[in-house]
Each structure stands twice: as C-alpha cells, then as structure tokens.
PDB file of N, CA and C in Angstrom:
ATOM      1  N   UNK A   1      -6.599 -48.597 -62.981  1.00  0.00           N
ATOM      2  CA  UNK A   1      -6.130 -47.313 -63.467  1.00  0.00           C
ATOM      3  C   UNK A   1      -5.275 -47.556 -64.706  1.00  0.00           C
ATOM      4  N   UNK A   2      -5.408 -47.274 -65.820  1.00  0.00           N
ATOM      5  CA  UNK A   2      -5.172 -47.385 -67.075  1.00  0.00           C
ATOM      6  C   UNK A   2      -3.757 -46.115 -67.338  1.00  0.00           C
ATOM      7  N   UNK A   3      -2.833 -46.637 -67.720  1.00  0.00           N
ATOM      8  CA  UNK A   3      -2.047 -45.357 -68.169  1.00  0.00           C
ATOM      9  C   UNK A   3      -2.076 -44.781 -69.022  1.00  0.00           C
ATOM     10  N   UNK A   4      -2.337 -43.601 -69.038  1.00  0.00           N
ATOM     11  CA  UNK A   4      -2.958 -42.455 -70.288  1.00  0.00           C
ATOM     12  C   UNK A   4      -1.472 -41.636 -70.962  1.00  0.00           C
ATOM     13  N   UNK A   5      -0.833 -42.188 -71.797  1.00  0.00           N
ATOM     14  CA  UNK A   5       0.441 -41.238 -72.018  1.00  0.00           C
ATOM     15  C   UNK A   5      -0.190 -40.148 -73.255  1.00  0.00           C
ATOM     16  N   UNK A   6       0.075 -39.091 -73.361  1.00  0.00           N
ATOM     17  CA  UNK A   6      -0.410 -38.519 -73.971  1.00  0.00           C
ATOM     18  C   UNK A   6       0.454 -37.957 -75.449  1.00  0.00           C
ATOM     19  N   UNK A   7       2.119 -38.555 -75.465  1.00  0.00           N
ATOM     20  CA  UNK A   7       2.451 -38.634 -76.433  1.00  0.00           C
ATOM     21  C   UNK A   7       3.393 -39.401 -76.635  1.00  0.00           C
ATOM     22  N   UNK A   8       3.613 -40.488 -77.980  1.00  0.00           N
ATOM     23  CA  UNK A   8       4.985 -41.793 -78.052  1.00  0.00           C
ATOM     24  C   UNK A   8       6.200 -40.840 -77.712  1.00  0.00           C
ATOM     25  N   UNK A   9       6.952 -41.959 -77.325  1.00  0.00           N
ATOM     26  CA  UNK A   9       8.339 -40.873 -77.486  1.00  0.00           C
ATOM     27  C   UNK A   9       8.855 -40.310 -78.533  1.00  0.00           C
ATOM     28  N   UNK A  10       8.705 -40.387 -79.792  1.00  0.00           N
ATOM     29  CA  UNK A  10       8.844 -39.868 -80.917  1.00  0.00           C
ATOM     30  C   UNK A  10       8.119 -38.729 -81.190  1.00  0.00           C
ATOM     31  N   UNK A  11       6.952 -38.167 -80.546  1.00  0.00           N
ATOM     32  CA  UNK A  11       6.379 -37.310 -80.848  1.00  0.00           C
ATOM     33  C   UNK A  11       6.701 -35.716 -79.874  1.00  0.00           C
ATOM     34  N   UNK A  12       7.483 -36.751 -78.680  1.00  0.00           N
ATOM     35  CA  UNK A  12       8.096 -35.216 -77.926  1.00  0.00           C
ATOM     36  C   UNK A  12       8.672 -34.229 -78.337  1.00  0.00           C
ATOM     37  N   UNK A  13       8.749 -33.920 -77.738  1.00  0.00           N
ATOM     38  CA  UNK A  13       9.308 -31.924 -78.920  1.00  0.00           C
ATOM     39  C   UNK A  13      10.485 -31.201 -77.831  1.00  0.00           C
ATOM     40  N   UNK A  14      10.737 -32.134 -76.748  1.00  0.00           N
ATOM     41  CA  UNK A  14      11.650 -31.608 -75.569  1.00  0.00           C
ATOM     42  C   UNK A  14      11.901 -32.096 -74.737  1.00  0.00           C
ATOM     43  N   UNK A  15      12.690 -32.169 -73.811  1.00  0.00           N
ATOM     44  CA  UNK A  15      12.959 -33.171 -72.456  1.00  0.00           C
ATOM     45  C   UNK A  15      11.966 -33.028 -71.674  1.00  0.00           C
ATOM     46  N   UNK A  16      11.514 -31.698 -71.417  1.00  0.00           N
ATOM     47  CA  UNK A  16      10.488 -31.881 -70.403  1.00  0.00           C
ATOM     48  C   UNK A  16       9.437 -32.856 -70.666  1.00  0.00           C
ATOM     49  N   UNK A  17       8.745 -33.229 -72.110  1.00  0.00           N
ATOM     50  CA  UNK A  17       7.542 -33.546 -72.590  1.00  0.00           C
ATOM     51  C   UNK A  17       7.768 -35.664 -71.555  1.00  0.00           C
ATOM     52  N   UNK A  18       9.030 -35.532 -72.650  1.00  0.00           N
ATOM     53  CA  UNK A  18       9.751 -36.910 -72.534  1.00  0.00           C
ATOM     54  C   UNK A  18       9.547 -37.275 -70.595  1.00  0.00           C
ATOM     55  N   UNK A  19       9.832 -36.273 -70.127  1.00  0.00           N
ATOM     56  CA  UNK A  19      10.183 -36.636 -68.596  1.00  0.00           C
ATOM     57  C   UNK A  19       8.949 -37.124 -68.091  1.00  0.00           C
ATOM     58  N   UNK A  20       7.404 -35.984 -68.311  1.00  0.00           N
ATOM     59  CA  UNK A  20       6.769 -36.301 -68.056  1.00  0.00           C
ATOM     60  C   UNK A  20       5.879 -37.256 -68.232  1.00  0.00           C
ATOM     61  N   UNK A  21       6.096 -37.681 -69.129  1.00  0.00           N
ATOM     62  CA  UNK A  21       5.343 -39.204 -69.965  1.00  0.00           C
ATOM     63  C   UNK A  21       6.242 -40.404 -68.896  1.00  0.00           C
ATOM     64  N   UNK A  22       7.783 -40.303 -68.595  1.00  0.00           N
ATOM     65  CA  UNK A  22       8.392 -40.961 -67.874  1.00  0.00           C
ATOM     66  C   UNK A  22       7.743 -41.080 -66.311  1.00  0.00           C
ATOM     67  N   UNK A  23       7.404 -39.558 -66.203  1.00  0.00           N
ATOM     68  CA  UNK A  23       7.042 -40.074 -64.496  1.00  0.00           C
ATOM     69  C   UNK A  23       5.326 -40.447 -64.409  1.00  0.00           C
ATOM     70  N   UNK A  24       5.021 -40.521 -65.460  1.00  0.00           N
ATOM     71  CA  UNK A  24       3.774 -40.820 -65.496  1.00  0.00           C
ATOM     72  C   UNK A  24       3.570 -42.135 -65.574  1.00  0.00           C
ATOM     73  N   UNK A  25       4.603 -42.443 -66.533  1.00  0.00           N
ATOM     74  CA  UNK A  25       5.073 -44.294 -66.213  1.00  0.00           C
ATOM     75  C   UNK A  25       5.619 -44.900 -65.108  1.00  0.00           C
ATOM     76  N   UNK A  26       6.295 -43.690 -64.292  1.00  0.00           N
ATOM     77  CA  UNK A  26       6.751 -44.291 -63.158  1.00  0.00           C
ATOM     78  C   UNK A  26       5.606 -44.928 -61.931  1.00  0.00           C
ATOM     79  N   UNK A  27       4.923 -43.418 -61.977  1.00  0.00           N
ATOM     80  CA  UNK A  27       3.944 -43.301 -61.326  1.00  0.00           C
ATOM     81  C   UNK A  27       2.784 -44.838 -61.531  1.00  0.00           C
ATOM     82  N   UNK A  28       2.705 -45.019 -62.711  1.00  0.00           N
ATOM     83  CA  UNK A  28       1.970 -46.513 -62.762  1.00  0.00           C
ATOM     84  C   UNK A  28       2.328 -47.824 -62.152  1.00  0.00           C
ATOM     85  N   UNK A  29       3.783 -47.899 -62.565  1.00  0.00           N
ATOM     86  CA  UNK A  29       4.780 -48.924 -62.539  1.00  0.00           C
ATOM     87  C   UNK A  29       4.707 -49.268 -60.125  1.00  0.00           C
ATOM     88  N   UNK A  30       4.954 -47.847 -59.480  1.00  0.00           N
ATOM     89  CA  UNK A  30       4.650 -47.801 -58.464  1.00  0.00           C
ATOM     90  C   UNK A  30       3.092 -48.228 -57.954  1.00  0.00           C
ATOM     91  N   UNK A  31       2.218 -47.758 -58.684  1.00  0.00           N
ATOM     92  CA  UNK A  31       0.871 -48.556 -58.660  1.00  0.00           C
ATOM     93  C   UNK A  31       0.877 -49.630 -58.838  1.00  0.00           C
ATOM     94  N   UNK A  32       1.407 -49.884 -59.626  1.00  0.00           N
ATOM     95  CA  UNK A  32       1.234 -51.930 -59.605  1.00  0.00           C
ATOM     96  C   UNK A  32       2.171 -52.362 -58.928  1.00  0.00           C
ATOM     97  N   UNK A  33       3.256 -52.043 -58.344  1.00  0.00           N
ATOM     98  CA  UNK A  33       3.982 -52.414 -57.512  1.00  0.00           C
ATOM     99  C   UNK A  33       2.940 -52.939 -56.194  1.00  0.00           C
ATOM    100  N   UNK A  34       2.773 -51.819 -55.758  1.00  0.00           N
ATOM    101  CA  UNK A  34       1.428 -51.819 -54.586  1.00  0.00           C
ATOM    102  C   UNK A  34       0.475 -52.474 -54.362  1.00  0.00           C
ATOM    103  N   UNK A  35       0.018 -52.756 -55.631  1.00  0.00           N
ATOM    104  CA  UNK A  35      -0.897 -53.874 -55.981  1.00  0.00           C
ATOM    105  C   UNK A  35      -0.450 -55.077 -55.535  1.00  0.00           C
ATOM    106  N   UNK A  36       0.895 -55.358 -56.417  1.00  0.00           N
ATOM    107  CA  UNK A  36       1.353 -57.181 -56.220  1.00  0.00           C
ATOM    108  C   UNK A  36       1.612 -56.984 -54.870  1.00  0.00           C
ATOM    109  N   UNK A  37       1.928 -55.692 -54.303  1.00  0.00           N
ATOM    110  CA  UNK A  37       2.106 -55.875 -52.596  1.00  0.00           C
ATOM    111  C   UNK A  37       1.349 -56.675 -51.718  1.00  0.00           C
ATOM    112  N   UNK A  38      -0.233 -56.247 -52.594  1.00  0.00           N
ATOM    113  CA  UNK A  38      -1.359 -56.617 -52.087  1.00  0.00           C
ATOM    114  C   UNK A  38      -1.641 -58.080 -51.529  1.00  0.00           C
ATOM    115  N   UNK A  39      -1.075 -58.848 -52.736  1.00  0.00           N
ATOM    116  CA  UNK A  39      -1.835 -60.258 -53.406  1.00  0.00           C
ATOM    117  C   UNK A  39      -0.027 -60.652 -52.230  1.00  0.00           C
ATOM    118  N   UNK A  40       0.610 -60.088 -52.271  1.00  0.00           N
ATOM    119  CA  UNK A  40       2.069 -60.808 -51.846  1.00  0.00           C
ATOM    120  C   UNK A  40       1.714 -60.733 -50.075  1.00  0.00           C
ATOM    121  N   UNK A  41       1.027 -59.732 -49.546  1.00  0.00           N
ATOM    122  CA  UNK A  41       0.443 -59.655 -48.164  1.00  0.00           C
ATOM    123  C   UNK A  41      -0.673 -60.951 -47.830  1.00  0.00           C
ATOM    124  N   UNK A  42      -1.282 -61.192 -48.722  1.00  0.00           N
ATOM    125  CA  UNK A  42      -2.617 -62.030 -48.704  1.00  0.00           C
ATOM    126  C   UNK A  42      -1.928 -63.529 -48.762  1.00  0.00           C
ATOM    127  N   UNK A  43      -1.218 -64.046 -49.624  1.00  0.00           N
ATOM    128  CA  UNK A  43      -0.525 -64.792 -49.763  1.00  0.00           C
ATOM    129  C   UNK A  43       0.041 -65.839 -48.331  1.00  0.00           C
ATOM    130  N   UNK A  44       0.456 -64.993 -47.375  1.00  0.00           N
ATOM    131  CA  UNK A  44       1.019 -65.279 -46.018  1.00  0.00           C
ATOM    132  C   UNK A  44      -0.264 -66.364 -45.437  1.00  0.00           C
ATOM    133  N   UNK A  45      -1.554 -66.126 -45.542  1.00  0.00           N
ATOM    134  CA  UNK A  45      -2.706 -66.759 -44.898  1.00  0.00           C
ATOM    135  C   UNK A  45      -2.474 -68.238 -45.574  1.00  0.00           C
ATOM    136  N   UNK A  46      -1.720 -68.657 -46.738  1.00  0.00           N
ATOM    137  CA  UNK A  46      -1.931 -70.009 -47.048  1.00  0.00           C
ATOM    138  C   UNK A  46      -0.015 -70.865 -46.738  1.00  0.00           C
ATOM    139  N   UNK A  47       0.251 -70.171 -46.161  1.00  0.00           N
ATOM    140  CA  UNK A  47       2.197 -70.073 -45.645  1.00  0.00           C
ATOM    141  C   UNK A  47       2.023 -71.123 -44.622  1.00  0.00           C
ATOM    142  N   UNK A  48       2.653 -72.117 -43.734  1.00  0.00           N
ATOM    143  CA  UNK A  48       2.765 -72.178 -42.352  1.00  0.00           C
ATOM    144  C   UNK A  48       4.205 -72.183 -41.699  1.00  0.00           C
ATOM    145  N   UNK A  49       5.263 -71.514 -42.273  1.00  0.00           N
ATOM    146  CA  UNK A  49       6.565 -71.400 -42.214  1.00  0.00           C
ATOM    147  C   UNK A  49       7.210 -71.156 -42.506  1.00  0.00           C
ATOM    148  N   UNK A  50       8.497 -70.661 -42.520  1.00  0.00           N
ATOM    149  CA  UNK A  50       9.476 -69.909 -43.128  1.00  0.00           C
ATOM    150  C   UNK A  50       9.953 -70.174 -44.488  1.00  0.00           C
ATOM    151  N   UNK A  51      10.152 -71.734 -44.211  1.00  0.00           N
ATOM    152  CA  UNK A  51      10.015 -72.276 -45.513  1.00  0.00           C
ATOM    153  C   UNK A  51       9.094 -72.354 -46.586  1.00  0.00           C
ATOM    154  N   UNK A  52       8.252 -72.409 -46.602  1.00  0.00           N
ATOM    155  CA  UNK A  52       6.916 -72.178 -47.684  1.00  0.00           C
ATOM    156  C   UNK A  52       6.705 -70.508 -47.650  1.00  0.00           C
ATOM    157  N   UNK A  53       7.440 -69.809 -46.984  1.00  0.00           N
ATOM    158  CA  UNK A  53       7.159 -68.392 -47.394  1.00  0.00           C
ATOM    159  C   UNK A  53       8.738 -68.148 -47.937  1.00  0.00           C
ATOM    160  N   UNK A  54       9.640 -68.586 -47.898  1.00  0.00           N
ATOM    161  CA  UNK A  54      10.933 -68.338 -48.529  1.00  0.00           C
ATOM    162  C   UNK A  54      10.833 -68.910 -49.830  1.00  0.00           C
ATOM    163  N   UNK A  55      10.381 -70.233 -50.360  1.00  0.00           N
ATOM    164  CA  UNK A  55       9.867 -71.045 -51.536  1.00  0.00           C
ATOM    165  C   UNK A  55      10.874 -70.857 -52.532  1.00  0.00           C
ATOM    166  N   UNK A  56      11.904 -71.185 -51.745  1.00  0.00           N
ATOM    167  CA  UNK A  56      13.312 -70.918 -53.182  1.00  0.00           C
ATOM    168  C   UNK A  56      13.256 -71.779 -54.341  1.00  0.00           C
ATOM    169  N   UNK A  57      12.695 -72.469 -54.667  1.00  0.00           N
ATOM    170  CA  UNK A  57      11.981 -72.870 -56.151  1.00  0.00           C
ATOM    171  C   UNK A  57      10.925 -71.885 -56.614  1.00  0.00           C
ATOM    172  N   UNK A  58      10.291 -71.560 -56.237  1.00  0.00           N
ATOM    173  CA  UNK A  58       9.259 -70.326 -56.682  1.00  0.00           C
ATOM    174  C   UNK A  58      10.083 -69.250 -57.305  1.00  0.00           C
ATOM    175  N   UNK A  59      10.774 -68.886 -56.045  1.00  0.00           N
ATOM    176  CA  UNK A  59      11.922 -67.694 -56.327  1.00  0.00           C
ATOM    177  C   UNK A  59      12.898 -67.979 -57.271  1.00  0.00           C
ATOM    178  N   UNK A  60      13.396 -68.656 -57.267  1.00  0.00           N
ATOM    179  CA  UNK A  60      14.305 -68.668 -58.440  1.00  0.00           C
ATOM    180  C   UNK A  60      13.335 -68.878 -59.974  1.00  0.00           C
ATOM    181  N   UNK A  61      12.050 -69.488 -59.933  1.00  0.00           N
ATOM    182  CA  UNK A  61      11.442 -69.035 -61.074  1.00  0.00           C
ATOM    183  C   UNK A  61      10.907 -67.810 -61.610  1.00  0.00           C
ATOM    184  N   UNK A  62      10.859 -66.768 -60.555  1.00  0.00           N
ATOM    185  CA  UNK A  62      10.044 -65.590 -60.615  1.00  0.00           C
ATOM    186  C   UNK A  62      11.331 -65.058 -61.520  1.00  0.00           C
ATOM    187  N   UNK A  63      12.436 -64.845 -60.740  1.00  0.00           N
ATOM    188  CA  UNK A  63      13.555 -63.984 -60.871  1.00  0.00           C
ATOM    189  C   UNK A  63      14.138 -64.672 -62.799  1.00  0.00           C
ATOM    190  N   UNK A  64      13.810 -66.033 -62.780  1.00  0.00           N
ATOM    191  CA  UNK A  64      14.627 -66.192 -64.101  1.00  0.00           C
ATOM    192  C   UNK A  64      13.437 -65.842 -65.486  1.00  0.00           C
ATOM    193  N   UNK A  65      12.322 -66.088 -64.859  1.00  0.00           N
ATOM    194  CA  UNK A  65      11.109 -65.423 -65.953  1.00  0.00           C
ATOM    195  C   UNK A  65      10.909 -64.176 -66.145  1.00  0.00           C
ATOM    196  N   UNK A  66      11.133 -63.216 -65.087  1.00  0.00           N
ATOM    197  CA  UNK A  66      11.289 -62.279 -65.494  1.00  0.00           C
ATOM    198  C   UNK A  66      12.361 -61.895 -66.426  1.00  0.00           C
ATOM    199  N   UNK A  67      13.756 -61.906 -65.931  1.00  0.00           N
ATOM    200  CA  UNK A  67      14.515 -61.825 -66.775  1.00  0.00           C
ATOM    201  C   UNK A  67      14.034 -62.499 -68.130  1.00  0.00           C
ATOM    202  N   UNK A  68      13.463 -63.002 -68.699  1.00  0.00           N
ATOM    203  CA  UNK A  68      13.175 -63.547 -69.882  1.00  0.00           C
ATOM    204  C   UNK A  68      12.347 -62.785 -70.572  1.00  0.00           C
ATOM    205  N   UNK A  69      11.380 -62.596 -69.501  1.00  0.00           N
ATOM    206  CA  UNK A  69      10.557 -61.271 -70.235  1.00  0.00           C
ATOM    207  C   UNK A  69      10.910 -59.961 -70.395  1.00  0.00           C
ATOM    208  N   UNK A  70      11.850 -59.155 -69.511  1.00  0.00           N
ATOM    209  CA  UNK A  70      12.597 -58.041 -69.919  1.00  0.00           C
ATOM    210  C   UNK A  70      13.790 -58.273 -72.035  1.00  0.00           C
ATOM    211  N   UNK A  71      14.466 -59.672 -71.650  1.00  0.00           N
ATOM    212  CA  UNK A  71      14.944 -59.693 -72.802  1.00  0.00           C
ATOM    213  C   UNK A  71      13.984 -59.751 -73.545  1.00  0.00           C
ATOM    214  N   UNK A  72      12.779 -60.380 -73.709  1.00  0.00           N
ATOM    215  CA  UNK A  72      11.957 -60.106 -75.228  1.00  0.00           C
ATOM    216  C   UNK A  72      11.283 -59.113 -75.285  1.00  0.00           C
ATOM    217  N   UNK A  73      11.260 -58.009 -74.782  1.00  0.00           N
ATOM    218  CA  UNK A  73      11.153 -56.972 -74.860  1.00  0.00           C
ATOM    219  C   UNK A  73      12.598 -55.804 -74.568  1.00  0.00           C
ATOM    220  N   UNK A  74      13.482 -56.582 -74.909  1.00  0.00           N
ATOM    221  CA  UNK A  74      15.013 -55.929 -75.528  1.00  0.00           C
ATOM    222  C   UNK A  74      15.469 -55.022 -74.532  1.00  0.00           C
ATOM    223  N   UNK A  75      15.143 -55.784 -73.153  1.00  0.00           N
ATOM    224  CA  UNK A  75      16.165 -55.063 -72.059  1.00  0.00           C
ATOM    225  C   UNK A  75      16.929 -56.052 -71.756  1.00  0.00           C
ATOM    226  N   UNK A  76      17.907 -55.328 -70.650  1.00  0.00           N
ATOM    227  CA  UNK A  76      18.902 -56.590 -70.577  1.00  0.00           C
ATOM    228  C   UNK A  76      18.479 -57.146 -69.100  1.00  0.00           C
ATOM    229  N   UNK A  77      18.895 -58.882 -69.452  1.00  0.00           N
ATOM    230  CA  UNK A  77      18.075 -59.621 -68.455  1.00  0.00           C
ATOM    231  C   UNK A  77      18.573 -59.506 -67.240  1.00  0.00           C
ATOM    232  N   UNK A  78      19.728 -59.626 -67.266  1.00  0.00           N
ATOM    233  CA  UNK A  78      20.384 -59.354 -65.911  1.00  0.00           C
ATOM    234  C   UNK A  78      20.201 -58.536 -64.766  1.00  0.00           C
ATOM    235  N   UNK A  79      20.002 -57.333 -65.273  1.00  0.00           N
ATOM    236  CA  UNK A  79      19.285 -56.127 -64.839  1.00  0.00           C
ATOM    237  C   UNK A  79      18.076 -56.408 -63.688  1.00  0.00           C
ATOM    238  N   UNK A  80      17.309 -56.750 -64.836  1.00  0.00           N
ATOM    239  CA  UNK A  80      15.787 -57.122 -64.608  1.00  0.00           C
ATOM    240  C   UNK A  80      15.782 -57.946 -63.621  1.00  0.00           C
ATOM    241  N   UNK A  81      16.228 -59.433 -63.566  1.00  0.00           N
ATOM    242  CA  UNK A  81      16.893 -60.318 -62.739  1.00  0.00           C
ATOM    243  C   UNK A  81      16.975 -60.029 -61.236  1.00  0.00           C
ATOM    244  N   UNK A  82      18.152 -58.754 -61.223  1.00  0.00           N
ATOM    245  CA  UNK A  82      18.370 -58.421 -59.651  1.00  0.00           C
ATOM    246  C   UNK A  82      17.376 -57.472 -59.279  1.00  0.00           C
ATOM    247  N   UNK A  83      16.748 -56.621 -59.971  1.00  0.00           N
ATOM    248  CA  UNK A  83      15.471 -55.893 -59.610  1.00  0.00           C
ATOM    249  C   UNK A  83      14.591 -56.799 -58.898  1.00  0.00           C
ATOM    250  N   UNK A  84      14.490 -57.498 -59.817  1.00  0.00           N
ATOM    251  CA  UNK A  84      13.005 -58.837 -59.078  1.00  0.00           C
ATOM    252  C   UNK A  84      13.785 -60.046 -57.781  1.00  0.00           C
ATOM    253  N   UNK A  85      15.321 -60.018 -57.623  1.00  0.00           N
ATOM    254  CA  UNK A  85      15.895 -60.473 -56.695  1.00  0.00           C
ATOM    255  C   UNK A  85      15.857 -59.472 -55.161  1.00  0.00           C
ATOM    256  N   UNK A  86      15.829 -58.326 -55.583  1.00  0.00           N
ATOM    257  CA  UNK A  86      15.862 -57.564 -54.409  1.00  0.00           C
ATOM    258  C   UNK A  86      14.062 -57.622 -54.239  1.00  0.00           C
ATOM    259  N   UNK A  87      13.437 -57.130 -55.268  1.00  0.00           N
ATOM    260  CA  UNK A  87      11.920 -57.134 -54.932  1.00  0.00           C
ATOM    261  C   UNK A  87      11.634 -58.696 -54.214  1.00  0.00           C
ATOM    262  N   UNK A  88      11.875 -59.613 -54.720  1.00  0.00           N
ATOM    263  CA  UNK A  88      11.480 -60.798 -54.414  1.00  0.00           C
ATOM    264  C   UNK A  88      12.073 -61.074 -52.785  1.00  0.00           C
ATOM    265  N   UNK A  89      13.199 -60.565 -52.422  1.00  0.00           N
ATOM    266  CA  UNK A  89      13.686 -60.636 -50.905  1.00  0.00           C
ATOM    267  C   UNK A  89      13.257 -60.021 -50.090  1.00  0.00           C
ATOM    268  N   UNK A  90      12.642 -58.757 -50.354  1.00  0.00           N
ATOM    269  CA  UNK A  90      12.390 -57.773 -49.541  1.00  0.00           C
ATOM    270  C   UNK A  90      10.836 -57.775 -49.429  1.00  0.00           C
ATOM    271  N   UNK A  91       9.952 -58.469 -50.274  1.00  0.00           N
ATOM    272  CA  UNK A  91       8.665 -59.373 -49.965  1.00  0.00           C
ATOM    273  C   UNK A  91       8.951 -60.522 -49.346  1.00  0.00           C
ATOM    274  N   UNK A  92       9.771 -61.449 -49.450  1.00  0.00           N
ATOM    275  CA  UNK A  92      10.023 -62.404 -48.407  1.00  0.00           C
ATOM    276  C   UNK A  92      10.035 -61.912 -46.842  1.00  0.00           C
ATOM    277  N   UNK A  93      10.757 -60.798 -46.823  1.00  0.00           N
ATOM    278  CA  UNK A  93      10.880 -60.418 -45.459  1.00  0.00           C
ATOM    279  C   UNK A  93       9.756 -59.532 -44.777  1.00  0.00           C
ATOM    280  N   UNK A  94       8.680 -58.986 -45.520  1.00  0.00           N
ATOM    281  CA  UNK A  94       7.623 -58.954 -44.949  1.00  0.00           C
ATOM    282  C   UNK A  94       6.661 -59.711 -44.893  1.00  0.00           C
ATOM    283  N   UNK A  95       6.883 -60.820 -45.543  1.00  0.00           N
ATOM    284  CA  UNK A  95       6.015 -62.248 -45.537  1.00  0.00           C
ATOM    285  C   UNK A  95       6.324 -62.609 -44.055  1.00  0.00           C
ATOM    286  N   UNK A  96       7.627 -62.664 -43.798  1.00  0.00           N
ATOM    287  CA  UNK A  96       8.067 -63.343 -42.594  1.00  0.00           C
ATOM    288  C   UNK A  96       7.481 -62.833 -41.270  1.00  0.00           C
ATOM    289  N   UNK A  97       7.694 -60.857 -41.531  1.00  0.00           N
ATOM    290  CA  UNK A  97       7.028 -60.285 -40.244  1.00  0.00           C
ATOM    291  C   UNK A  97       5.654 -60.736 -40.368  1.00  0.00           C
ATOM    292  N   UNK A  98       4.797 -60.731 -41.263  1.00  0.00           N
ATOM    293  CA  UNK A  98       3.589 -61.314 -40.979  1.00  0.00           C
ATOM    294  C   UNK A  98       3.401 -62.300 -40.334  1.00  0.00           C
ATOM    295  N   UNK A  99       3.866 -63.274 -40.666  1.00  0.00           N
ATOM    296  CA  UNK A  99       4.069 -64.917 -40.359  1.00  0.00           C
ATOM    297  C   UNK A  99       4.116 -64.753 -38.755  1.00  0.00           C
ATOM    298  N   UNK A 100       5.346 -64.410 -38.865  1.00  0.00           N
ATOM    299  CA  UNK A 100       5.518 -64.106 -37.309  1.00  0.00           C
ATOM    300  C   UNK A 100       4.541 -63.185 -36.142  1.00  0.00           C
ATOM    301  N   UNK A 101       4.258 -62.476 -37.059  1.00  0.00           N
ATOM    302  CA  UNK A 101       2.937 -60.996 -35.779  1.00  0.00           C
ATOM    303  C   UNK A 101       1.942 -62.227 -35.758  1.00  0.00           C
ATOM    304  N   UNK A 102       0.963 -63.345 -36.885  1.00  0.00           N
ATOM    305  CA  UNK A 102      -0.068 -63.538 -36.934  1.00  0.00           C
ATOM    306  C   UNK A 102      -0.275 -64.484 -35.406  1.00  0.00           C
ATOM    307  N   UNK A 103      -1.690 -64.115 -35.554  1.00  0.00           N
ATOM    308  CA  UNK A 103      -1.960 -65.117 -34.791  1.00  0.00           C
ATOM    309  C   UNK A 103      -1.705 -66.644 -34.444  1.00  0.00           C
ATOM    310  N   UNK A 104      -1.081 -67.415 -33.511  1.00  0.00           N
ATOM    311  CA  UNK A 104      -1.166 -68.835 -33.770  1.00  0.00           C
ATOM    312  C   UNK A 104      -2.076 -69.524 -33.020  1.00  0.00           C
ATOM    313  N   UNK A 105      -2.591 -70.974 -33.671  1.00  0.00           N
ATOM    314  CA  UNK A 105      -3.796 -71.477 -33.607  1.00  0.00           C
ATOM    315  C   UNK A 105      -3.458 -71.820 -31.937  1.00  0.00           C
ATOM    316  N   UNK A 106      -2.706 -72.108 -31.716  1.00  0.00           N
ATOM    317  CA  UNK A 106      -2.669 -72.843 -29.919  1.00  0.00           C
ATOM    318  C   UNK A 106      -2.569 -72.198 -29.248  1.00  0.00           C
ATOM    319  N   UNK A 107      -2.460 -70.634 -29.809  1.00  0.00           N
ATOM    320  CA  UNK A 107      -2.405 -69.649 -28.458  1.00  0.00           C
ATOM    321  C   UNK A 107      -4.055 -69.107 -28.235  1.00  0.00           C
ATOM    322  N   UNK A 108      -4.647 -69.501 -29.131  1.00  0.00           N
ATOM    323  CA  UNK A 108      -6.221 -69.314 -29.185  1.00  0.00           C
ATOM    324  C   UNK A 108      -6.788 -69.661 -27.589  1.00  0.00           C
ATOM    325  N   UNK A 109      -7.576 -69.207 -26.545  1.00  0.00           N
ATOM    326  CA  UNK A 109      -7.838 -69.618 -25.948  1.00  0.00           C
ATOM    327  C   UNK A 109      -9.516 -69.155 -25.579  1.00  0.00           C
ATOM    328  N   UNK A 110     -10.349 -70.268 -25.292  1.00  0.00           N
ATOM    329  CA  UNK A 110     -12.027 -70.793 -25.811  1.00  0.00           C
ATOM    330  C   UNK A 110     -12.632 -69.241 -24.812  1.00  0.00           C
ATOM    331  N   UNK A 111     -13.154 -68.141 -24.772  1.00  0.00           N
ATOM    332  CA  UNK A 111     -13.165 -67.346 -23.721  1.00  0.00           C
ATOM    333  C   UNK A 111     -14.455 -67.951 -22.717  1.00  0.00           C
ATOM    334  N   UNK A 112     -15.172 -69.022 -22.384  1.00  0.00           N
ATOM    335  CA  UNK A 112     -15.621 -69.559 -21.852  1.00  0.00           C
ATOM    336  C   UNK A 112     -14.811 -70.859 -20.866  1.00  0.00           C
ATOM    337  N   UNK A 113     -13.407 -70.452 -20.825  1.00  0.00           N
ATOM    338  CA  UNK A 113     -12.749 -71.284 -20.199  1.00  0.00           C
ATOM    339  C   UNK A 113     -12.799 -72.439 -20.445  1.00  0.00           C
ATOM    340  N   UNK A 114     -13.197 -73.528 -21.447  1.00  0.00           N
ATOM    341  CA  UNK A 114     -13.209 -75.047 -21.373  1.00  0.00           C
ATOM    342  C   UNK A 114     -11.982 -74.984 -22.219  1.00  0.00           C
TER     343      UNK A 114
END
C-alpha cells in the first residue's frame, strides 16, 4: 500500500488540509508498524530462548541506528531512540509469550504410542 498524499505541506491552504495528509501518514506509519509485527512474530520460530529472543546486541543496534537515521533526516535522535526502545521491548515481550505458548519438542508425543 503506497502512500498517496495529495498535497506537500507547503501547498496546504489550512489546518484541516495539513491534518489530513498527517493522519494519512499516520495511518501508513501504523501499517508498517503491523507489518514489522509480522516478520517480528515469525522471527520466534528460529529463537530457542530467552536469550536469543532478548539479543541485547541486536537491540542496542536497532535502537542506535535508528536514532541515526531519524538525525539524517533532521529529527532529533534521542527521541527516535526511545520510540524504537519501547517498540523494541514491547516486541521482546511478545516474542517471549510466543516462546513460551509454543510447542516444545519433548512434549511431542508419537500418537501410536512407541
């Protein structure tokens, strides 16, 4: 789904115009949220523990690249930073309920009894 804004911000003529181009961005920004939800759900199948789903080297790279990429595009990094610190924790912790609901291999049992 492609975002269609239908005018720069320079070309608005009023707050309302402005707002709606905003929630239209929002509205995307929540779509791809959902998305990386996706790939961040799928992810759990190659995990075998708390630790490889917590991956605090990973995490601390996500959180400091982003921030890098908000500053070159002239936001402030910090910001950006704890956004992707809370996003990044609060996918950890449904990594974990997964981890935990999934199936484990030794509780498998052969239904032919051997």
């Amino acid at each position: 789904m492609a975002l269609s804004l239908t005018k720069s911000p320079a070309e608005c003529n009023c707050k309302e115009e402005i707002r709606q181009q905003i929630d239209a961005i929002d509205k995307e920004i929540i779509s791809l949220f959902a998305k990386r939800f996706e790939y961040v759900s799928e992810i759990v199948k190659f995990k075998n523990d708390v630790e490889s789903v917590v991956a605090q080297e990973r995490k601390d790279q996500v959180i400091k690249e982003r921030g890098e990429w908000a500053e070159k595009h002239g936001l402030d990094k910090n910001t950006f930073e704890q956004i992707y610190r809370f996003l990044v924790d609060h996918n950890i912790g449904k990594e974990l309920e997964i981890l935990e609901n999934r199936p484990h291999p030794d509780s498998y049992r052969d239904p032919k009894g051997a």
